[in-house]
N, C-alpha and C. Protein backbone atom coordinates (compact mmCIF):
# COMPACT_ATOMS: atom_id res chain seq x y z
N UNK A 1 24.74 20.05 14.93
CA UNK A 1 23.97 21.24 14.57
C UNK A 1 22.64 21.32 15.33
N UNK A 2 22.68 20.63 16.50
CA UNK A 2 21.21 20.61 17.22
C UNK A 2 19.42 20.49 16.08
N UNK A 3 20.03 19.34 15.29
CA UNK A 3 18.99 19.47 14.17
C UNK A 3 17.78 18.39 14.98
N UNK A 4 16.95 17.84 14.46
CA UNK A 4 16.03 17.00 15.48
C UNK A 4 15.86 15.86 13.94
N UNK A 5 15.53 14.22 14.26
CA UNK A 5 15.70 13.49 13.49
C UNK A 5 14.10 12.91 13.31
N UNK A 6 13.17 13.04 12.21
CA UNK A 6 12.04 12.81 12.42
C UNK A 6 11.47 11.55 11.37
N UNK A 7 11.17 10.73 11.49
CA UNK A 7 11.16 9.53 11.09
C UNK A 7 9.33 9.48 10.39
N UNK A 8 9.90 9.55 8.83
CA UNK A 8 8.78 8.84 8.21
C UNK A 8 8.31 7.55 8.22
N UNK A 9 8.11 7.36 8.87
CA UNK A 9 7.46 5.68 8.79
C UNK A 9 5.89 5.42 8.37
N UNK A 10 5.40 6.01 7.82
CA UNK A 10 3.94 6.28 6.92
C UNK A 10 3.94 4.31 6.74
N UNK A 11 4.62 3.94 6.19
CA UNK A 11 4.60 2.73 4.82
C UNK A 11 5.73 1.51 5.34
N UNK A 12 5.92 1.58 6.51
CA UNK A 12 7.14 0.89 6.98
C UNK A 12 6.73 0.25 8.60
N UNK A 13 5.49 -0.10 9.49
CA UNK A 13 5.06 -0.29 10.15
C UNK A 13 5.73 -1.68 10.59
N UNK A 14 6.28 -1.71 11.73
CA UNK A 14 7.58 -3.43 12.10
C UNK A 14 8.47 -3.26 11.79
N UNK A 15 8.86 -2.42 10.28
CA UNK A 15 10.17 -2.47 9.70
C UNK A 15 11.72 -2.26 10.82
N UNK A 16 12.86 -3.14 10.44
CA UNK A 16 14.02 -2.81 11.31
C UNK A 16 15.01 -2.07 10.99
N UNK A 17 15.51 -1.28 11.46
CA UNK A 17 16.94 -0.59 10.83
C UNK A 17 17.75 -1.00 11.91
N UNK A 18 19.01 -1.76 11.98
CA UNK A 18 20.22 -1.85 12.35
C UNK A 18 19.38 -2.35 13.65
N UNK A 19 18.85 -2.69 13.54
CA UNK A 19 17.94 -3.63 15.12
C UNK A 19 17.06 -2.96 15.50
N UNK A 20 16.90 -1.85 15.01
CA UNK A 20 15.93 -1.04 16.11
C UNK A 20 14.92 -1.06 15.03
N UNK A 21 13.20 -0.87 15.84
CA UNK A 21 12.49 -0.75 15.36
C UNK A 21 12.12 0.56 14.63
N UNK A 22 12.06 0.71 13.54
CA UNK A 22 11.49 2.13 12.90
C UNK A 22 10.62 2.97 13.88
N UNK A 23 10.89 3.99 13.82
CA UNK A 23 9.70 4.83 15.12
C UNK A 23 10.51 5.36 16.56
N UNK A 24 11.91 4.64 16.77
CA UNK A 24 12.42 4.66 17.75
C UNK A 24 13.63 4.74 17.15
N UNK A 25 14.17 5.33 16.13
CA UNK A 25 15.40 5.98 15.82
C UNK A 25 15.85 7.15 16.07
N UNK A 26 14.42 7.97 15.57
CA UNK A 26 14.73 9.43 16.06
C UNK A 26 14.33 9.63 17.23
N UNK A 27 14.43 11.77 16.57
CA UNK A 27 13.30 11.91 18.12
C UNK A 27 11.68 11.90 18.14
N UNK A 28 11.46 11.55 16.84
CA UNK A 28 10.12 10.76 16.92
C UNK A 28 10.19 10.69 15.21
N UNK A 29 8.94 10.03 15.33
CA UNK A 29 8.49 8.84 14.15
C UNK A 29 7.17 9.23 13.79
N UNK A 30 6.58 9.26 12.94
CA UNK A 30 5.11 9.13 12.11
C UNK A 30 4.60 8.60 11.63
N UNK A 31 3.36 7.61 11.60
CA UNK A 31 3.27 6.36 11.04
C UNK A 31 1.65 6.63 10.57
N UNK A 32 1.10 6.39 9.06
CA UNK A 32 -0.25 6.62 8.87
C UNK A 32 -0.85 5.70 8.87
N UNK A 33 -1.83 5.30 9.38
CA UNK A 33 -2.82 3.94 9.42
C UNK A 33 -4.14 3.98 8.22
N UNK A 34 -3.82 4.92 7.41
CA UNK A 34 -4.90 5.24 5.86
C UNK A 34 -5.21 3.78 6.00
N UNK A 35 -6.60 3.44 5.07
CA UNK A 35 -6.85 1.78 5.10
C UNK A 35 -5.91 1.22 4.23
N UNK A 36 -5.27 1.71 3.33
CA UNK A 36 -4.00 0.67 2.48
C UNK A 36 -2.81 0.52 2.99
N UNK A 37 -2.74 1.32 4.07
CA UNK A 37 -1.23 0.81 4.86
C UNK A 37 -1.24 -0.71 5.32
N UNK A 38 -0.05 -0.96 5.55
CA UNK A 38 0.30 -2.51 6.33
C UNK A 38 -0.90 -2.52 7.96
N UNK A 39 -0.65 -1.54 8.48
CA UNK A 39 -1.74 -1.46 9.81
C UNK A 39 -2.84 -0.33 9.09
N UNK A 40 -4.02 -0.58 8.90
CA UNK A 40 -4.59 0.68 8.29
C UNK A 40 -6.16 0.41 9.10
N UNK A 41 -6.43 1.48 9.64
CA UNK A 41 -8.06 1.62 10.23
C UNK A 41 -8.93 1.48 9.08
N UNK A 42 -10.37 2.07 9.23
CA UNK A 42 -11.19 1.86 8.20
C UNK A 42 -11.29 3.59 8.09
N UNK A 43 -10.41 4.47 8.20
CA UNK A 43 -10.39 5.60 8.08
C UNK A 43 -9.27 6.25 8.08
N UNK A 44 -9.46 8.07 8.11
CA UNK A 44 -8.18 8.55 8.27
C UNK A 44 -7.17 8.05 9.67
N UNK A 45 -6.63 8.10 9.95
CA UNK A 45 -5.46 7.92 10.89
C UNK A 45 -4.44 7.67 11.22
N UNK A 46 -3.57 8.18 12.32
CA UNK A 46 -2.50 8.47 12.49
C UNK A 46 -2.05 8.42 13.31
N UNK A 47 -0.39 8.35 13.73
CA UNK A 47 0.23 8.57 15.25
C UNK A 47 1.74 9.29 14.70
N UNK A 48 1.89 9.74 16.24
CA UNK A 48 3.37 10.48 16.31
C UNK A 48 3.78 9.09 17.09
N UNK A 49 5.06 9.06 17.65
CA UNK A 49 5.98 8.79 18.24
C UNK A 49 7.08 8.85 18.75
N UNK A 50 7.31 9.36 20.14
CA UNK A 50 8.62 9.88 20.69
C UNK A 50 8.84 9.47 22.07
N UNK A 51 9.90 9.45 22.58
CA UNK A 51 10.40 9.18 24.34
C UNK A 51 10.55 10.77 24.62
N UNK A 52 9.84 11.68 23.89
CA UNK A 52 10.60 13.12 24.47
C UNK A 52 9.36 13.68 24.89
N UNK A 53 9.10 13.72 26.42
CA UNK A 53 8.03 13.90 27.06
C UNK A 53 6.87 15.17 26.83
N UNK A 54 7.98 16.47 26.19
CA UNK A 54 8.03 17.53 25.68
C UNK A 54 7.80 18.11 24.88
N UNK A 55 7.75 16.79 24.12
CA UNK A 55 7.70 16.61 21.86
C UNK A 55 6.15 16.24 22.30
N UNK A 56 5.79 15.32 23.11
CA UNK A 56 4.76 14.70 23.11
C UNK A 56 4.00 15.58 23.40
N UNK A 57 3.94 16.38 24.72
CA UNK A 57 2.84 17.60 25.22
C UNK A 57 2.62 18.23 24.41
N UNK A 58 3.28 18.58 23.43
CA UNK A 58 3.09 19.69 22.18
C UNK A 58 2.02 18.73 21.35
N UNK A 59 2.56 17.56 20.41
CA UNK A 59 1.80 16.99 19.72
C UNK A 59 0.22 16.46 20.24
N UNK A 60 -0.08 16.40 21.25
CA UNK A 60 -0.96 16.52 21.94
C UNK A 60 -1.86 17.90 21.63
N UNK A 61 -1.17 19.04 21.89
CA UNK A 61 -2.01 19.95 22.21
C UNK A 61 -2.44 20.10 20.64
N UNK A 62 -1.22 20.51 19.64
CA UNK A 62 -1.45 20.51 18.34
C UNK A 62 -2.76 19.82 17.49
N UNK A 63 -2.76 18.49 18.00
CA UNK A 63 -3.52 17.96 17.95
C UNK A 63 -5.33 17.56 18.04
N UNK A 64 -5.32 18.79 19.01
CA UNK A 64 -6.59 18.90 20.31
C UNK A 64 -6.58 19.93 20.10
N UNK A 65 -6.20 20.88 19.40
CA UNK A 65 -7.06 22.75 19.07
C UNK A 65 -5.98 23.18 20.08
N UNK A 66 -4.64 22.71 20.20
CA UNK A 66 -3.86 23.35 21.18
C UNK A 66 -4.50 23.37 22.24
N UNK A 67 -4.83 22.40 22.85
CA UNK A 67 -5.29 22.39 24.43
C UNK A 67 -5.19 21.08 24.76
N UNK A 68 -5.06 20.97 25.86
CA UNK A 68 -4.78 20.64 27.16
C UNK A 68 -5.65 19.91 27.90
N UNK A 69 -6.16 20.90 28.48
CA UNK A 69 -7.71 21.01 29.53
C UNK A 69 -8.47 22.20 28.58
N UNK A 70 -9.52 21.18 28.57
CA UNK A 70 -10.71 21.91 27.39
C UNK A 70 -11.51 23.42 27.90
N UNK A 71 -11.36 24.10 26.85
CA UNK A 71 -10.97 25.33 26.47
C UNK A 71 -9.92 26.25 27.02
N UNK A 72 -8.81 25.64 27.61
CA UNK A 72 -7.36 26.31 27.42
C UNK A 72 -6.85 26.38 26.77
N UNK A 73 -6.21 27.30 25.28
CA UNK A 73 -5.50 27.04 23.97
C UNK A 73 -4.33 27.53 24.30
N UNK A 74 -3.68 26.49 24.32
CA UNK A 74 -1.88 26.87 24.96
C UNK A 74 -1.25 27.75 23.49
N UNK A 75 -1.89 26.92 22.28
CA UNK A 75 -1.42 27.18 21.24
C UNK A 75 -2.26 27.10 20.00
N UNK A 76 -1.85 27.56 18.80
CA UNK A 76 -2.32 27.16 17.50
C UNK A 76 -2.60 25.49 17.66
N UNK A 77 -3.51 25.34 16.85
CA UNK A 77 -3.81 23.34 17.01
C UNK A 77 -4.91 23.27 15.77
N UNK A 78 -4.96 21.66 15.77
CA UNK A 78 -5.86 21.33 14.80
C UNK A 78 -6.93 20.67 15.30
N UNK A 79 -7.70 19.73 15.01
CA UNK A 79 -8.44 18.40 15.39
C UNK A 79 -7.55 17.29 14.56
N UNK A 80 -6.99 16.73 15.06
CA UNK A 80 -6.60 15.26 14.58
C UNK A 80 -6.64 14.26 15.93
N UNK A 81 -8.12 14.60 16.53
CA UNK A 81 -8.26 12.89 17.29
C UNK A 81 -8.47 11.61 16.80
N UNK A 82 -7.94 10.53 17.16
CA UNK A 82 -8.05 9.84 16.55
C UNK A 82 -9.91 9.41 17.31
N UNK A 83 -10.54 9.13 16.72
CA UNK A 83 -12.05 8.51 17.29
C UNK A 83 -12.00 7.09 17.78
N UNK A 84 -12.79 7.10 18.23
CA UNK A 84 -12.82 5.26 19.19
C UNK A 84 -13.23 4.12 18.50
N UNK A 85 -13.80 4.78 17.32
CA UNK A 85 -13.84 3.27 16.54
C UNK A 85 -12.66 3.02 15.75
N UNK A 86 -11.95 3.94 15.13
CA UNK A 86 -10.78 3.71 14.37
C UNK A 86 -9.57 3.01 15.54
N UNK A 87 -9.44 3.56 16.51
CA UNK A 87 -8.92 2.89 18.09
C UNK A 87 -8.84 1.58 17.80
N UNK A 88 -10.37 1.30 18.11
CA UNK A 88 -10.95 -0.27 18.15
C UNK A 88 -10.40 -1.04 17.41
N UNK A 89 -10.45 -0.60 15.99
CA UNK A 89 -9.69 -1.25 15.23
C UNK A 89 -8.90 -1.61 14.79
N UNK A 90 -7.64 -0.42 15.05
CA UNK A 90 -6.57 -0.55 14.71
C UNK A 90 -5.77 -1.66 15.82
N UNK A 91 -6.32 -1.17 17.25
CA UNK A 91 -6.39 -2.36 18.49
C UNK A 91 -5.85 -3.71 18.31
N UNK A 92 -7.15 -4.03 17.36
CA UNK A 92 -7.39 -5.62 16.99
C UNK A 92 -6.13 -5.88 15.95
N UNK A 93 -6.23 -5.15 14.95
CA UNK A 93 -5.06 -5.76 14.00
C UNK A 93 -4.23 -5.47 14.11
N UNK A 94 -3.42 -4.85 15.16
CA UNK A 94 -2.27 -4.48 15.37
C UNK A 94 -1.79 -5.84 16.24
N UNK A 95 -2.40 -7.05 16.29
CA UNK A 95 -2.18 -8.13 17.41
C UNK A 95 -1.48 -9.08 15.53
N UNK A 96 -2.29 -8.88 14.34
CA UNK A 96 -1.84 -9.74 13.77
C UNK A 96 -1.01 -8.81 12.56
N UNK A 97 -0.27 -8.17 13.08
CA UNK A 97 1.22 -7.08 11.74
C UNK A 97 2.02 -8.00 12.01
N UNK A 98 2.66 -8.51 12.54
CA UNK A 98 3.53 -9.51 12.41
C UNK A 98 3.65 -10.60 11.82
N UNK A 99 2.38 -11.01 12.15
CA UNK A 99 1.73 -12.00 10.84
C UNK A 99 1.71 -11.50 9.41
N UNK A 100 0.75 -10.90 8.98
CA UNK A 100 0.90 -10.26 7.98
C UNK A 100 2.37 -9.51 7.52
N UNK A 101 3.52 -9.17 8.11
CA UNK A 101 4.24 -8.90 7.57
C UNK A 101 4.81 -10.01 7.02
N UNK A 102 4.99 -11.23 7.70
CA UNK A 102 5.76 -12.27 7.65
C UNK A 102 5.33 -12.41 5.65
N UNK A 103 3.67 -12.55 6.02
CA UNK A 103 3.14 -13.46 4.44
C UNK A 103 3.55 -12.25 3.70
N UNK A 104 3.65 -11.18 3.52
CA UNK A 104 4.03 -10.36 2.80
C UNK A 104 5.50 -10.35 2.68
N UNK A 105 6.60 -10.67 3.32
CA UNK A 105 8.19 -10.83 2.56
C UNK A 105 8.27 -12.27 2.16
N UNK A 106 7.02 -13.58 2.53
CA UNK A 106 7.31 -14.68 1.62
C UNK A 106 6.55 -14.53 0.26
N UNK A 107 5.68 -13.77 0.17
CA UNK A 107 5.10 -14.01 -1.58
C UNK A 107 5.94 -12.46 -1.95
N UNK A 108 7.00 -11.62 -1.48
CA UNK A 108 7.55 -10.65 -2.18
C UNK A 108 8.91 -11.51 -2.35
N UNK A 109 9.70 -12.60 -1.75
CA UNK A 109 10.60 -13.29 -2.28
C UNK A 109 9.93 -14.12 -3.12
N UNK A 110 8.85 -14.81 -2.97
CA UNK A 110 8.53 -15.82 -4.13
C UNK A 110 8.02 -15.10 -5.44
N UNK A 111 7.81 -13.57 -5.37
CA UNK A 111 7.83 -13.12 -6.43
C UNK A 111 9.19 -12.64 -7.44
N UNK A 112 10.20 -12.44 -6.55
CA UNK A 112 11.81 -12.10 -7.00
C UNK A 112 11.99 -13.30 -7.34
N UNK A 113 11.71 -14.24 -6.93
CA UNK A 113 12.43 -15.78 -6.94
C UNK A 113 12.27 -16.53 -8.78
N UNK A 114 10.61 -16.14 -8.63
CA UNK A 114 10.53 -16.17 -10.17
C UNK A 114 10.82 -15.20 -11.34
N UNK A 115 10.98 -13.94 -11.36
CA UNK A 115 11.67 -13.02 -11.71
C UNK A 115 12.79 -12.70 -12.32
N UNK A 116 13.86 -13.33 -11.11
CA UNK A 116 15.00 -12.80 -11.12
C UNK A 116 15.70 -12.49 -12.88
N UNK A 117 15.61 -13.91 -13.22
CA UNK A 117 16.47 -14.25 -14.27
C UNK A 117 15.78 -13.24 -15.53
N UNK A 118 15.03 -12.22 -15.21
CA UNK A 118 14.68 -11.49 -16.22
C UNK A 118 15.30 -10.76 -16.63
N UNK A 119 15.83 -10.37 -17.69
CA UNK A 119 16.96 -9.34 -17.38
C UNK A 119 16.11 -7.84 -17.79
N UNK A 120 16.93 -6.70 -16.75
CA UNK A 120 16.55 -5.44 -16.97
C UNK A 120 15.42 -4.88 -15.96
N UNK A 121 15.51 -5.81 -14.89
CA UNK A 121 14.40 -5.48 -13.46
C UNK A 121 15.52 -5.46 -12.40
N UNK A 122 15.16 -4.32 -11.88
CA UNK A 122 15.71 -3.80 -10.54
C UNK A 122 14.80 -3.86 -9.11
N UNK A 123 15.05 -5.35 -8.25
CA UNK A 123 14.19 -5.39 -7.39
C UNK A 123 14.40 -4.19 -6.20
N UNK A 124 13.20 -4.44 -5.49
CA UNK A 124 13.15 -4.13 -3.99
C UNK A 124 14.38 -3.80 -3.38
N UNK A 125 15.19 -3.11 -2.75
CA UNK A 125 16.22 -3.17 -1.79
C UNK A 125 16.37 -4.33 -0.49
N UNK A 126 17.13 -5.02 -0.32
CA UNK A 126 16.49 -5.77 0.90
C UNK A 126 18.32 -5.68 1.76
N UNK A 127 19.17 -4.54 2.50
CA UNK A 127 20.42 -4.35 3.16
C UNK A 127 20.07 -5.46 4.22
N UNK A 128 21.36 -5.91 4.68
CA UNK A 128 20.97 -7.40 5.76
C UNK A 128 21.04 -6.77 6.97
N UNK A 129 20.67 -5.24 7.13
CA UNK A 129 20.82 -4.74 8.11
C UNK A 129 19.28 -3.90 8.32
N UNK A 130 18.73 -4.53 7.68
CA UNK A 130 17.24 -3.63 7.50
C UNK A 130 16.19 -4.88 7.31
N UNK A 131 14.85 -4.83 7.85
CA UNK A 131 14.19 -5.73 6.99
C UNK A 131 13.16 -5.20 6.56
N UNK A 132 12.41 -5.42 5.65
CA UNK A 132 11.75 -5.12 4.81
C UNK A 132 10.15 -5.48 4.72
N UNK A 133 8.86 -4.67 4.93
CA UNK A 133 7.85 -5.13 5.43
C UNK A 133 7.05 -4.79 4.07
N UNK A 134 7.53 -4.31 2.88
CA UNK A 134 7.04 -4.48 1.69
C UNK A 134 5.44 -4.10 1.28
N UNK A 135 5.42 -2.72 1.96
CA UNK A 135 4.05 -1.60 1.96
C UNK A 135 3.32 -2.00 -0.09
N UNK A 136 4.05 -2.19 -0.62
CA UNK A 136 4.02 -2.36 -2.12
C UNK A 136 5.10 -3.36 -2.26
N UNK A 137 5.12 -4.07 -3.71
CA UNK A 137 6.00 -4.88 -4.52
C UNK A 137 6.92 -3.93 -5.83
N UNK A 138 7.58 -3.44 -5.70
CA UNK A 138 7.95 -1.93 -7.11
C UNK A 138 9.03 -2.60 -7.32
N UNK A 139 9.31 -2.91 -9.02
CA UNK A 139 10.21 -2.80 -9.48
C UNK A 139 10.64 -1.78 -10.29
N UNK A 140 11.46 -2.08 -11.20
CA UNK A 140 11.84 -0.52 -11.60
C UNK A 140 12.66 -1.78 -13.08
N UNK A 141 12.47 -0.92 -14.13
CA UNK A 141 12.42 -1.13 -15.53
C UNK A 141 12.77 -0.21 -16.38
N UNK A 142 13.49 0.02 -17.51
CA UNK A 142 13.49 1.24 -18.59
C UNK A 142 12.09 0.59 -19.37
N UNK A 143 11.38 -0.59 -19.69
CA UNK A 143 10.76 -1.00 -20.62
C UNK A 143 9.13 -1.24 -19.97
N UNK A 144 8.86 0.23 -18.86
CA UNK A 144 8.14 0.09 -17.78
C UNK A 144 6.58 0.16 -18.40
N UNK A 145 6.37 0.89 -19.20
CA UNK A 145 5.11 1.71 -19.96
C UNK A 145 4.76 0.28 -20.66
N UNK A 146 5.40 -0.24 -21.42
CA UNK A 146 5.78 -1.61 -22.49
C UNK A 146 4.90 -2.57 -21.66
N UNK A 147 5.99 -2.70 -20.10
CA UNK A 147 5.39 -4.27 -19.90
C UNK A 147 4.00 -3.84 -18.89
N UNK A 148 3.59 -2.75 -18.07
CA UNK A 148 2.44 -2.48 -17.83
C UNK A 148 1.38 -2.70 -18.88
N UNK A 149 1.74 -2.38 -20.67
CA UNK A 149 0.14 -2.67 -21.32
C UNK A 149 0.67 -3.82 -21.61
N UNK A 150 1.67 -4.81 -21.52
CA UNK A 150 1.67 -6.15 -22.00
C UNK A 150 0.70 -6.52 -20.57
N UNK A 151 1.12 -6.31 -19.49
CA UNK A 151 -0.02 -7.02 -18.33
C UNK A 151 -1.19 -6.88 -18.19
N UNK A 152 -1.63 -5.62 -18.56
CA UNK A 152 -3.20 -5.38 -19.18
C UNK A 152 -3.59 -5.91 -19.87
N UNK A 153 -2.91 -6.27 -20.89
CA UNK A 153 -3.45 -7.23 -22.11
C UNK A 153 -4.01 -8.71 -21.61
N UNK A 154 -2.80 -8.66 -20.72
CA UNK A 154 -3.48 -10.22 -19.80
C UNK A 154 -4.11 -10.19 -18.68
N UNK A 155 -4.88 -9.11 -18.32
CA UNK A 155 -6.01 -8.72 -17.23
C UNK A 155 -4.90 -8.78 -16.22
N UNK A 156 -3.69 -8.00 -16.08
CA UNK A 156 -2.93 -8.12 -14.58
C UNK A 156 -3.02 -6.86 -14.11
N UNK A 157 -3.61 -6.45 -12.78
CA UNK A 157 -3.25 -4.99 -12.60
C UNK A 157 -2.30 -4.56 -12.44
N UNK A 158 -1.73 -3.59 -12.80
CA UNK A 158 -0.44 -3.01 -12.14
C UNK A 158 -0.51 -1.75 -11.99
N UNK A 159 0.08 -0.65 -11.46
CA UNK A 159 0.07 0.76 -11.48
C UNK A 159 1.62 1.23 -10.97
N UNK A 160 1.47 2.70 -11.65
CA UNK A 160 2.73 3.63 -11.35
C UNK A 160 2.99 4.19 -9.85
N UNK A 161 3.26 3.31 -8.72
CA UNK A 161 2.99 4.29 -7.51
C UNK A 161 3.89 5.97 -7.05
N UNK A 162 2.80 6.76 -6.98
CA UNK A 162 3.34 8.15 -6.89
C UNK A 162 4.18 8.75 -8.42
N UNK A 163 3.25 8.68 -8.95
CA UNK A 163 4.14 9.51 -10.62
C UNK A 163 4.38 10.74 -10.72
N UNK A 164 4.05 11.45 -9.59
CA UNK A 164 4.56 12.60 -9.70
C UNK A 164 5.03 12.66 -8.00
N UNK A 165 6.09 13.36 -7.57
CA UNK A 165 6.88 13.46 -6.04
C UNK A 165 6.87 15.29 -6.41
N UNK A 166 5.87 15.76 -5.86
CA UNK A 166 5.80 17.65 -5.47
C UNK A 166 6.09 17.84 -6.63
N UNK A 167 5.70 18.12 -7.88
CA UNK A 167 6.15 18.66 -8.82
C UNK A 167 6.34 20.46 -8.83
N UNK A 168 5.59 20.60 -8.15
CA UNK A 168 5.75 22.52 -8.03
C UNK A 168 7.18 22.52 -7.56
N UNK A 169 7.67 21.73 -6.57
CA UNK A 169 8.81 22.48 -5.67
C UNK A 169 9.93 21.88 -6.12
N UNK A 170 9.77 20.36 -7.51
CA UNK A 170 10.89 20.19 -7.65
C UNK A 170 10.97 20.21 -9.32
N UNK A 171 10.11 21.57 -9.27
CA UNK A 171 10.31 21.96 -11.24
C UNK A 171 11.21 21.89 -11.58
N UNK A 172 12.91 22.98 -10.89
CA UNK A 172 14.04 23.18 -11.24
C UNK A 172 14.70 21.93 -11.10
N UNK A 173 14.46 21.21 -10.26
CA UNK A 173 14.92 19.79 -9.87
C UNK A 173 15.02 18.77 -11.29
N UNK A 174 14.93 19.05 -12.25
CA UNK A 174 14.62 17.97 -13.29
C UNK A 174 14.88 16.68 -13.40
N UNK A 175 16.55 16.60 -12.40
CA UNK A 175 16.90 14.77 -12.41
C UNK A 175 15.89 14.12 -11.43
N UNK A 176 15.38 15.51 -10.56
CA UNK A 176 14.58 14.18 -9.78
C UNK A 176 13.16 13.68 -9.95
N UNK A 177 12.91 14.03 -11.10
CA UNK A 177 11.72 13.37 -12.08
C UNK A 177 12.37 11.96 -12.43
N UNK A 178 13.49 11.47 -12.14
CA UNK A 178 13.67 10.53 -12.19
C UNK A 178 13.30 9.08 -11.53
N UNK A 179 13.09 9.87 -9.97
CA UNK A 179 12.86 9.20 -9.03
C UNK A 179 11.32 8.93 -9.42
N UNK A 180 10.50 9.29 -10.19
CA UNK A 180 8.98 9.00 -10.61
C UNK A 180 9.12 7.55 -11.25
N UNK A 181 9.91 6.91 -12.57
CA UNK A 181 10.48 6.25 -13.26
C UNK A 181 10.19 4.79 -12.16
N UNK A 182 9.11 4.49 -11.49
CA UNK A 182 9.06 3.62 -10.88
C UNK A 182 7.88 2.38 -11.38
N UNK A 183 8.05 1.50 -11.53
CA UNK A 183 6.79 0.34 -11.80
C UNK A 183 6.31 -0.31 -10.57
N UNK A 184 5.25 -0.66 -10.17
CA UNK A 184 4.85 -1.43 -8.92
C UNK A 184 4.02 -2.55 -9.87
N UNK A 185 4.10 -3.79 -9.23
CA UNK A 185 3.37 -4.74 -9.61
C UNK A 185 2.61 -5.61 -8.59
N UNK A 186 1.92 -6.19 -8.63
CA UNK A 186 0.71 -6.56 -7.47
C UNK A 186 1.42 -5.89 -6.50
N UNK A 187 0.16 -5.01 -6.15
CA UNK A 187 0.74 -4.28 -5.19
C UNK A 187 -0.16 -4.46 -3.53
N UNK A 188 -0.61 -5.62 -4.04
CA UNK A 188 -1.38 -6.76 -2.47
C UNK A 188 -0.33 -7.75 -2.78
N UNK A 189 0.70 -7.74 -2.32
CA UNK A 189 1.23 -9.22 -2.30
C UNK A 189 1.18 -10.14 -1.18
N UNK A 190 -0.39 -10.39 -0.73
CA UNK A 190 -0.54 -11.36 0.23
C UNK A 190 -1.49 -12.24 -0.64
N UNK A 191 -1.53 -12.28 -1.59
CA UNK A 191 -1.96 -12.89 -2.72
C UNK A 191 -1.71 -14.41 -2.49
N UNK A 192 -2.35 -15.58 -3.67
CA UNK A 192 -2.03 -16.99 -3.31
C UNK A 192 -0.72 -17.34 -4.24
N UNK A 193 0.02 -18.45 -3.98
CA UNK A 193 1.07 -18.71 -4.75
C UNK A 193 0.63 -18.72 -6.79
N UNK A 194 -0.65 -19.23 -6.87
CA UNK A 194 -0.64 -19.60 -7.85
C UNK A 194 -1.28 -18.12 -8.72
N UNK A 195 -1.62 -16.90 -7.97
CA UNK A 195 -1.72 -16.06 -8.46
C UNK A 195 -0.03 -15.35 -9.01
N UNK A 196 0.75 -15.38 -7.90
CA UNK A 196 1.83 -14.86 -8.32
C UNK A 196 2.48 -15.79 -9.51
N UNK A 197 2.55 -16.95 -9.56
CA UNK A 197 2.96 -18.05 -11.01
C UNK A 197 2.16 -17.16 -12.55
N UNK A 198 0.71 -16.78 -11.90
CA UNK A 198 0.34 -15.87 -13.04
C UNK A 198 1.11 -14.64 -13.70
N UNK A 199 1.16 -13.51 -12.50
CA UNK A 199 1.76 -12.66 -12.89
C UNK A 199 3.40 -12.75 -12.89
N UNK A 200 3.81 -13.42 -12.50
CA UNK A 200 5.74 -13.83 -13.00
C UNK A 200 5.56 -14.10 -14.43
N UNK A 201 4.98 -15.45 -14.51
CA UNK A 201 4.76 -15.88 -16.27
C UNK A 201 4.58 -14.76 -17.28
N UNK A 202 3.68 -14.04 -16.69
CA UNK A 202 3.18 -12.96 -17.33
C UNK A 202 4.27 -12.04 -17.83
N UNK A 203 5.17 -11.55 -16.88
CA UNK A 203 5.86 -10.66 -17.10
C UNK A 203 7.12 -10.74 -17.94
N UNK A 204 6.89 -11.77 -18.35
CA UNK A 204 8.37 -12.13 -19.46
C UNK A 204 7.90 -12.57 -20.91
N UNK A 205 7.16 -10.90 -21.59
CA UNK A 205 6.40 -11.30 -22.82
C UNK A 205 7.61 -12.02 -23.80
């Protein structure tokens, strides 16, 4: 159907699908560097990504007030430059995501590891054809509301990530208020081992 394949990768920065790196599946990719992402500046920012030389000139101009060469407006555009200090930075820690991903799928298995045997928790997805760079730790629970104020009770943070997904556009949608029905728990899991022994213990009032 000559459709074009555009790749959210906001929250998935290293991640693999079927070998290939996220970003390079479609015909381009989007990746946000907000400061809570896995790669995150100390500000807004962002990138496209594509091999389509064509996709790129556009996102460029879009980008730059629709221009080019300054004050030519090929087109409608915005300002989304990225600035040179957010650059700088993202620069530097983009040398250690690999690192950091690594410590982030060993304290998100050593958190399943203690877990598991709970019954009525639905971990993480982890297909042996994907790997998993674990932007958050979310499980998923019917007894979700329950064990969030049992972890409060024991000073653990936890939160609902995204409790509402567009609610205007998916009013009629009602099953997919389902997809809200989500629990996240430490949701820094580069945390120390003996913090996670806290919150595992914790979670099996």
């Amino acid at each position: 159907h000559n459709l074009m394949v555009i790749e959210d990768c906001a929250q998935a920065h290293g991640a693999t699908y079927r070998g290939k790196k996220v970003g390079t599946i479609g015909h381009a990719g989007s990746f946000s560097f907000y400061p809570s992402k896995n790669l995150g500046a100390y500000g807004d920012a962002g990138c496209i990504v594509t091999k389509n030389k064509q996709l790129a000139l556009q996102c460029r101009m879009i980008g730059n007030h629709g221009q080019l060469t300054k004050y030519e407006h090929k087109r409608l555009g915005r300002n989304s430059r990225l600035d040179g200090l957010q650059a700088a930075i993202l620069s530097v820690k983009l040398k250690y995501l690999d690192q950091w991903n690594v410590l982030r799928k060993q304290h998100a298995d050593f958190y399943t590891s203690l877990l598991k045997d709970i019954p009525g928790i639905i971990f993480p997805s982890k297909p042996k054809y994907s790997t998993h760079v674990y932007h958050v730790y979310a499980i998923q629970t019917k007894k979700r509301d329950g064990l969030k104020a049992h972890l409060k009770e024991k000073g653990i943070e936890t939160s609902i990530h995204y409790p509402e997904i567009l609610p205007s556009v998916l009013e009629p949608l009602s099953g997919f208020r389902k997809l809200c029905s989500k629990f996240i728990i430490s949701s820094h899991v580069c945390g120390i081992n003996r913090k996670g022994d806290t919150v595992c213990g914790t979670s099996n009032p």
